[in-house]
PDB file of N, CA and C in Angstrom:
ATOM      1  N   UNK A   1      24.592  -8.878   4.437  1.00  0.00           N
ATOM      2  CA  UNK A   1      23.775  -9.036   3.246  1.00  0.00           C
ATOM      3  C   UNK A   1      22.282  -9.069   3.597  1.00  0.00           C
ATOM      4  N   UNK A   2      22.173  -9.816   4.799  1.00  0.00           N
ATOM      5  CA  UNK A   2      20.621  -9.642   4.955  1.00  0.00           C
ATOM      6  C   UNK A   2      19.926  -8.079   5.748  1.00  0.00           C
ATOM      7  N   UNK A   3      20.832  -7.483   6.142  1.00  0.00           N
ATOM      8  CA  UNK A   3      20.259  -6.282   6.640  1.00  0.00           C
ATOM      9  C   UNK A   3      20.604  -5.432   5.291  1.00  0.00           C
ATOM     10  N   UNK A   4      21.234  -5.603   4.584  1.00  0.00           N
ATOM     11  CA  UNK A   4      20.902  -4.864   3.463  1.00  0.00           C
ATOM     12  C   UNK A   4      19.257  -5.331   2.304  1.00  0.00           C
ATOM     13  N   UNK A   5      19.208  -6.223   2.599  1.00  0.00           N
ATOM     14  CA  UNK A   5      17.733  -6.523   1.666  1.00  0.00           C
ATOM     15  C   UNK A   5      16.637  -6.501   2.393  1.00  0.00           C
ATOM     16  N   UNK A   6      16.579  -6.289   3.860  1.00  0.00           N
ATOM     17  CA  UNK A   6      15.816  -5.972   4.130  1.00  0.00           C
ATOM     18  C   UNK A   6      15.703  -4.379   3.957  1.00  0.00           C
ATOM     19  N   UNK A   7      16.688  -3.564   3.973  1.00  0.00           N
ATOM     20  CA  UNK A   7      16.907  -2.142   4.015  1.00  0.00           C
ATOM     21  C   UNK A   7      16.329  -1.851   2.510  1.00  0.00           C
ATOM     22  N   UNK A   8      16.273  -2.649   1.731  1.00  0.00           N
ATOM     23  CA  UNK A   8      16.056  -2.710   0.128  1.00  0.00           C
ATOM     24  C   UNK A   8      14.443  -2.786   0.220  1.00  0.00           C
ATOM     25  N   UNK A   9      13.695  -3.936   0.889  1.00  0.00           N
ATOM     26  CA  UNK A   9      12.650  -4.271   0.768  1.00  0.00           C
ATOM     27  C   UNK A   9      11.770  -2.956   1.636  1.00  0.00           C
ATOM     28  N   UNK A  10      12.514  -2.490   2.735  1.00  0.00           N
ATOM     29  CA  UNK A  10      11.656  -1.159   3.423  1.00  0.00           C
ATOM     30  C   UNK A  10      12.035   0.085   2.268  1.00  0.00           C
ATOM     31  N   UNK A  11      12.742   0.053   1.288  1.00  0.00           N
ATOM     32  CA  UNK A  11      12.815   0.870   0.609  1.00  0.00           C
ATOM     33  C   UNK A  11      11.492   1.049  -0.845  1.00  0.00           C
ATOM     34  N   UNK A  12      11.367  -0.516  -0.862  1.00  0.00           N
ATOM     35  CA  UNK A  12      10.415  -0.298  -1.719  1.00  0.00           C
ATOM     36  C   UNK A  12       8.889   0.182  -0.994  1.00  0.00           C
ATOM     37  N   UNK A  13       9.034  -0.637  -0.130  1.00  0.00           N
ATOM     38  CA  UNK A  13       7.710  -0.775   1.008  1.00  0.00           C
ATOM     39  C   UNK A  13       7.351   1.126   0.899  1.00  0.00           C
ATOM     40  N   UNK A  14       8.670   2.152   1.500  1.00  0.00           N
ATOM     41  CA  UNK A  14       8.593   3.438   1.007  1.00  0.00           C
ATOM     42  C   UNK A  14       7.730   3.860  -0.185  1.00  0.00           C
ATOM     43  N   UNK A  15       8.556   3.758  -1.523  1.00  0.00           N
ATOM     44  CA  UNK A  15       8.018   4.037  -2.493  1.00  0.00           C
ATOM     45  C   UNK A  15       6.415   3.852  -2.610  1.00  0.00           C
ATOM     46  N   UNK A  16       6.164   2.033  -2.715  1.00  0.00           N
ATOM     47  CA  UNK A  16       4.850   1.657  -2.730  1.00  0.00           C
ATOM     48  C   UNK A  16       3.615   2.171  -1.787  1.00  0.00           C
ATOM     49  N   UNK A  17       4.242   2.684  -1.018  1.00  0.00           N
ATOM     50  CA  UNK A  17       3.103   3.297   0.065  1.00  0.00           C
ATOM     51  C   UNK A  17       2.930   4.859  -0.173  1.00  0.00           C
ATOM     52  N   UNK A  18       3.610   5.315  -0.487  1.00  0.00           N
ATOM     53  CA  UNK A  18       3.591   6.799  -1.279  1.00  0.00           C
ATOM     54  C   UNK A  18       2.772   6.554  -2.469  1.00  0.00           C
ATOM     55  N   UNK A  19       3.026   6.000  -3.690  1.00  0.00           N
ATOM     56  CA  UNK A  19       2.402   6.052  -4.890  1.00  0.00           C
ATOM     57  C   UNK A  19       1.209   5.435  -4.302  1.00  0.00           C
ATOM     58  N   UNK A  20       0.794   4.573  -3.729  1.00  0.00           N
ATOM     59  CA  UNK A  20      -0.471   3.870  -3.637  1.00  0.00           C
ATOM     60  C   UNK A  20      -1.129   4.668  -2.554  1.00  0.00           C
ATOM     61  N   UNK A  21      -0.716   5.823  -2.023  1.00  0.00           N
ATOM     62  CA  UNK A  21      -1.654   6.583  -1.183  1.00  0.00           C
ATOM     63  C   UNK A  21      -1.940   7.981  -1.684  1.00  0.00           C
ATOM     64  N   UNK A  22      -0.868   8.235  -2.715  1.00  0.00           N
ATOM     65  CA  UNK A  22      -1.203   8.884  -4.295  1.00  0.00           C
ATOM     66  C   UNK A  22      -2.317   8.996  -4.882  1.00  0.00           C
ATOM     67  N   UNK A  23      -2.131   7.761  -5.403  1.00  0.00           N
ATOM     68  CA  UNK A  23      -3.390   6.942  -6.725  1.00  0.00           C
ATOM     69  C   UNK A  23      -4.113   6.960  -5.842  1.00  0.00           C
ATOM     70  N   UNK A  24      -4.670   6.686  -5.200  1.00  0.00           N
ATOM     71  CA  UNK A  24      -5.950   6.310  -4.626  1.00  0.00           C
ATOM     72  C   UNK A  24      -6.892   7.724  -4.169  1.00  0.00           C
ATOM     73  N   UNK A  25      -8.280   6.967  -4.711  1.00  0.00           N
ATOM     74  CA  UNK A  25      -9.138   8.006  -5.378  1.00  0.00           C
ATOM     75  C   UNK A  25      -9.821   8.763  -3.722  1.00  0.00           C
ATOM     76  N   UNK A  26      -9.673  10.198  -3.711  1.00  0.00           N
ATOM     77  CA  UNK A  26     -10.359  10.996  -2.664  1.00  0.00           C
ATOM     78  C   UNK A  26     -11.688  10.447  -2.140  1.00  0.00           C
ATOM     79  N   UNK A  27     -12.501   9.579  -3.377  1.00  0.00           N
ATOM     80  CA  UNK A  27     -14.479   9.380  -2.797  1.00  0.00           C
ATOM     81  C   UNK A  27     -14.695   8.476  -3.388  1.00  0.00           C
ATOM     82  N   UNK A  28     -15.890   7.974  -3.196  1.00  0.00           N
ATOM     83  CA  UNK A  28     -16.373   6.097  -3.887  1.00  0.00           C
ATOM     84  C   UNK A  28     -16.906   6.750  -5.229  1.00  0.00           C
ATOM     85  N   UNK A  29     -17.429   8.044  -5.354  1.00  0.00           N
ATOM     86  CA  UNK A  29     -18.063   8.677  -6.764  1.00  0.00           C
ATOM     87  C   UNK A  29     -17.038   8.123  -8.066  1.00  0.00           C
ATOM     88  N   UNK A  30     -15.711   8.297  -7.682  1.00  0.00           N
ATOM     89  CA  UNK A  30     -14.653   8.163  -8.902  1.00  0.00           C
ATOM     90  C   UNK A  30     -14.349   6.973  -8.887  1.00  0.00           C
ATOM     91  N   UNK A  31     -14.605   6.143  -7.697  1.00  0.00           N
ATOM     92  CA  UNK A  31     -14.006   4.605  -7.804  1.00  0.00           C
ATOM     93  C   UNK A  31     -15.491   4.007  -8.248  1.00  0.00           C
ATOM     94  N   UNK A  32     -16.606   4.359  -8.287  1.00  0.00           N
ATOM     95  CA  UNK A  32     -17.633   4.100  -8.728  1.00  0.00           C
ATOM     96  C   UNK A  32     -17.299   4.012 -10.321  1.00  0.00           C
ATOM     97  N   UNK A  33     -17.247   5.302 -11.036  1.00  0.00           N
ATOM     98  CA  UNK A  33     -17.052   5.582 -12.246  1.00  0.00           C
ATOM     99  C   UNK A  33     -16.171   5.164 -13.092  1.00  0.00           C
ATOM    100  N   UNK A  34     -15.112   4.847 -12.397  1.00  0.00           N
ATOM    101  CA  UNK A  34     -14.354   3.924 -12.760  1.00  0.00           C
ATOM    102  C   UNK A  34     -14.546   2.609 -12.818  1.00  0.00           C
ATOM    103  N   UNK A  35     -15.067   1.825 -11.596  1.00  0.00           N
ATOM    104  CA  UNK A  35     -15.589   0.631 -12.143  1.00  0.00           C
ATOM    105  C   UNK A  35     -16.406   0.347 -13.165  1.00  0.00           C
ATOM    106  N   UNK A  36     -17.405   1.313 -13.068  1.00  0.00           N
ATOM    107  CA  UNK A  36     -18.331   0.414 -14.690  1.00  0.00           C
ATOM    108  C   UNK A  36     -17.756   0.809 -15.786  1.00  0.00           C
ATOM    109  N   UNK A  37     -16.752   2.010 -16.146  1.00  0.00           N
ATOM    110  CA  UNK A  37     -16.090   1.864 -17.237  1.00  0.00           C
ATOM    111  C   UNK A  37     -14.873   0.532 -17.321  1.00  0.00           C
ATOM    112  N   UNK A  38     -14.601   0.580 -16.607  1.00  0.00           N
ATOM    113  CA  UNK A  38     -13.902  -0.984 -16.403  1.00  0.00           C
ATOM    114  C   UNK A  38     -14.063  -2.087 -15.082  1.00  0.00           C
ATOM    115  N   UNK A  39     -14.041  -3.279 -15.467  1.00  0.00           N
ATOM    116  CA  UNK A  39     -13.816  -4.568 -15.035  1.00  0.00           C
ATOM    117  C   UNK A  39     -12.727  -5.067 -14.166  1.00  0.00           C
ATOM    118  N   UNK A  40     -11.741  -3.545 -14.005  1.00  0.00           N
ATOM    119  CA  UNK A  40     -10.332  -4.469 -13.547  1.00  0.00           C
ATOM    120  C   UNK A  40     -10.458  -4.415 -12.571  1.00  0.00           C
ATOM    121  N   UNK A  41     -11.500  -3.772 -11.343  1.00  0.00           N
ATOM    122  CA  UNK A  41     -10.763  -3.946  -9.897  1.00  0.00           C
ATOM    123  C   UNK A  41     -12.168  -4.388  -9.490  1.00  0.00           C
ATOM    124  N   UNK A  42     -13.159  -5.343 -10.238  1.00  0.00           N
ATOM    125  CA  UNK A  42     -13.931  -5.966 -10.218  1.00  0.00           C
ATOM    126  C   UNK A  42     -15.115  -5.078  -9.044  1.00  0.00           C
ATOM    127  N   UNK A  43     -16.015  -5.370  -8.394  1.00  0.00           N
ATOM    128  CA  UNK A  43     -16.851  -4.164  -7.828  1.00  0.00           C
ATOM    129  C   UNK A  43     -16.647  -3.094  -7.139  1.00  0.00           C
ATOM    130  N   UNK A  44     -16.864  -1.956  -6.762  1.00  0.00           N
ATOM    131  CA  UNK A  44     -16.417  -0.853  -6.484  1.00  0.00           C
ATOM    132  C   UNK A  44     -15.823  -1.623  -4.657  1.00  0.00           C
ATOM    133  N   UNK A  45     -16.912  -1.804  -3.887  1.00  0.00           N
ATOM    134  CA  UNK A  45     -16.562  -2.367  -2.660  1.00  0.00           C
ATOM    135  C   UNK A  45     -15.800  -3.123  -2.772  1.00  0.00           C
ATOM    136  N   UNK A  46     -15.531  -4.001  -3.362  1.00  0.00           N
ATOM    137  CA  UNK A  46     -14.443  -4.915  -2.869  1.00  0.00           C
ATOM    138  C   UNK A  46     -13.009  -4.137  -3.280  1.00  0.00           C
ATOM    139  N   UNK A  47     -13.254  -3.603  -4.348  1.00  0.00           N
ATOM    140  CA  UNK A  47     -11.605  -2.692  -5.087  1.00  0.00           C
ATOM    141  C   UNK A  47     -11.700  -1.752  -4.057  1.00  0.00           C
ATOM    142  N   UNK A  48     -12.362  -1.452  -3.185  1.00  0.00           N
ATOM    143  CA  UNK A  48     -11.841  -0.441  -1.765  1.00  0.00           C
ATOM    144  C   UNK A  48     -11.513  -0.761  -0.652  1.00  0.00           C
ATOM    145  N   UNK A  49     -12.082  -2.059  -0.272  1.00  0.00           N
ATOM    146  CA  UNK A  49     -11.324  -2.914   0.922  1.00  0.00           C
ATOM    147  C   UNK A  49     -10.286  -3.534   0.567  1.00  0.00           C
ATOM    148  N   UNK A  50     -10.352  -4.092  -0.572  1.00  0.00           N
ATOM    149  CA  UNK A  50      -8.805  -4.723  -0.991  1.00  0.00           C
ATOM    150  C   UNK A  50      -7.466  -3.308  -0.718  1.00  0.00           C
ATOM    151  N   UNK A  51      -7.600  -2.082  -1.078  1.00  0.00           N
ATOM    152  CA  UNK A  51      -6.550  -1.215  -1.159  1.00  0.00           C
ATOM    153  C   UNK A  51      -6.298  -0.967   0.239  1.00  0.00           C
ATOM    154  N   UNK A  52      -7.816  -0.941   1.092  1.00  0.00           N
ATOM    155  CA  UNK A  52      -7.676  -0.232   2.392  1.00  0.00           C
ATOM    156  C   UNK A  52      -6.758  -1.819   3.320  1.00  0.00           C
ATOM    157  N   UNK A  53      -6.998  -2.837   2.613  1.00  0.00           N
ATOM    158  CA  UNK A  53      -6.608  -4.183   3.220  1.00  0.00           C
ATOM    159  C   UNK A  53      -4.864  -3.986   3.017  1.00  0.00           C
ATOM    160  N   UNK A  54      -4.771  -3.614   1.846  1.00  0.00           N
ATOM    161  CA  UNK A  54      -3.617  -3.563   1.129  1.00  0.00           C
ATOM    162  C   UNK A  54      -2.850  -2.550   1.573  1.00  0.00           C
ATOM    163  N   UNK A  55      -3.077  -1.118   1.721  1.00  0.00           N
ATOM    164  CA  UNK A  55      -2.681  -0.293   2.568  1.00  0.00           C
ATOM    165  C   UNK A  55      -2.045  -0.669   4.189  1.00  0.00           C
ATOM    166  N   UNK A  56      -3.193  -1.163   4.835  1.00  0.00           N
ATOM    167  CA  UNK A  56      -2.796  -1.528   6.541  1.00  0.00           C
ATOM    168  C   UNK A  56      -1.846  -2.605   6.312  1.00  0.00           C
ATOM    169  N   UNK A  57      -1.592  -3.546   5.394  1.00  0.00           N
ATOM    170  CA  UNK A  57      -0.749  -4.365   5.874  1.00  0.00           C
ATOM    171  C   UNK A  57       1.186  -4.216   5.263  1.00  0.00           C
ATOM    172  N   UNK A  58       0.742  -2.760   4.106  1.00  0.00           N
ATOM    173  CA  UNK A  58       2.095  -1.970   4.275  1.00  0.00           C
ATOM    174  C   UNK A  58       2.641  -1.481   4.916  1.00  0.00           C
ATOM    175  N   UNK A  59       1.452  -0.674   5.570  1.00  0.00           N
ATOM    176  CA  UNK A  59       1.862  -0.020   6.841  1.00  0.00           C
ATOM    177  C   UNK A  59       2.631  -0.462   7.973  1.00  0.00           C
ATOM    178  N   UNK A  60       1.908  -1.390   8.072  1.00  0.00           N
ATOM    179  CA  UNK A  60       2.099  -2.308   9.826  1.00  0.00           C
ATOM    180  C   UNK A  60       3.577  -2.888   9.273  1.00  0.00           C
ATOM    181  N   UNK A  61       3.788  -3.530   8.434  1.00  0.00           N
ATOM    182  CA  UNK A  61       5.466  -3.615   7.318  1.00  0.00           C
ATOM    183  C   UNK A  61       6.197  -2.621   7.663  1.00  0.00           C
ATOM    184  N   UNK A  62       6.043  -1.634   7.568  1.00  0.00           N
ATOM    185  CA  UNK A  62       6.806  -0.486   7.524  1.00  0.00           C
ATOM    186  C   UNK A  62       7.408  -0.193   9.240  1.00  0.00           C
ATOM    187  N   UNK A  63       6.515   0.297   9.862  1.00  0.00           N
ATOM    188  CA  UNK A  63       6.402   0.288  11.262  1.00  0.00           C
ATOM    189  C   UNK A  63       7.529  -0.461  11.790  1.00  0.00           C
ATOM    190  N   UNK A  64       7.107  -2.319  11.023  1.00  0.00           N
ATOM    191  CA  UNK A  64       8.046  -3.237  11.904  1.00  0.00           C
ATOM    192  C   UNK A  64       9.083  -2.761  11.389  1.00  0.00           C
ATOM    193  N   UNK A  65       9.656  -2.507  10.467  1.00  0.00           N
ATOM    194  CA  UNK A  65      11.127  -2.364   9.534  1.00  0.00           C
ATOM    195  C   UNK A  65      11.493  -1.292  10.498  1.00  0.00           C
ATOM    196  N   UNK A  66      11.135  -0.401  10.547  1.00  0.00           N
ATOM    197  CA  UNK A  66      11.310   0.676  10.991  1.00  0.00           C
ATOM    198  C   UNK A  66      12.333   0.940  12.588  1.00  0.00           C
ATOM    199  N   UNK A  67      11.200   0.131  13.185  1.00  0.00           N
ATOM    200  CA  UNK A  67      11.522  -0.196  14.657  1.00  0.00           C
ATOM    201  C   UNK A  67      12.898  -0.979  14.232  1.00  0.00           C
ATOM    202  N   UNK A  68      12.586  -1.950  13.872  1.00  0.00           N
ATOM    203  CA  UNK A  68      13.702  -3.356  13.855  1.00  0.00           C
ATOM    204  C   UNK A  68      14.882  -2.190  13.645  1.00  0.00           C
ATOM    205  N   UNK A  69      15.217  -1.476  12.519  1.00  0.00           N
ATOM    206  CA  UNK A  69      16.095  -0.666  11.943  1.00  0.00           C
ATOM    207  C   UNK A  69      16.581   0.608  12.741  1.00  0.00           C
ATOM    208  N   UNK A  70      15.775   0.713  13.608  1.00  0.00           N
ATOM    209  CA  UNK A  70      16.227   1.903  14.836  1.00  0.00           C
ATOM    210  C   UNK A  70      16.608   1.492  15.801  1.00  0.00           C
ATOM    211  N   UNK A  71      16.200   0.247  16.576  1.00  0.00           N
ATOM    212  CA  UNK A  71      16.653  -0.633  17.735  1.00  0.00           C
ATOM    213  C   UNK A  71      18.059  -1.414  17.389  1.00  0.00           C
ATOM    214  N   UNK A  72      18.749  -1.387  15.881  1.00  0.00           N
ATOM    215  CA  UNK A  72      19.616  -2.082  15.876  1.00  0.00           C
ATOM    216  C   UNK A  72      20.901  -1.439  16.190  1.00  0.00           C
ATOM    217  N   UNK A  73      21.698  -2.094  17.206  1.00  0.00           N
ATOM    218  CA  UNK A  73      23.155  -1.053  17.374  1.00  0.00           C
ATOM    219  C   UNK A  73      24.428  -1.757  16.367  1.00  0.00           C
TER     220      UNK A  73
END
């Protein structure tokens, strides 16, 4: 049961790292433009280190799952 939810949780970890490397905008011009039309990802710099923060620590997630899930006999 627990190597299945973890197999569940690298599955989402999948998904979420695809769509969120998707969405995310090519240049600061559009994440610019987007911020002052809206408030939600509060200043342009910080809504780009948060994703790039947010990004590396899917990643490095993934990696471990990965390994753990190939080393297991």
């Amino acid at each position: 049961m627990k190597n299945f939810m973890l197999k569940f949780i690298w599955l989402l970890l999948n998904i979420f790292l695809i769509l969120l490397i998707l969405i995310r905008m090519p240049n600061n011009e559009s994440l610019d433009n987007f911020a002052t039309k809206s408030q939600l990802l509060g200043s342009p710099n910080s809504a780009q280190q948060f994703l790039n923060n947010l990004t590396l620590i899917l990643i490095i997630s993934y990696f471990i799952l990965a390994i753990k899930f190939n080393f297991s006999f």
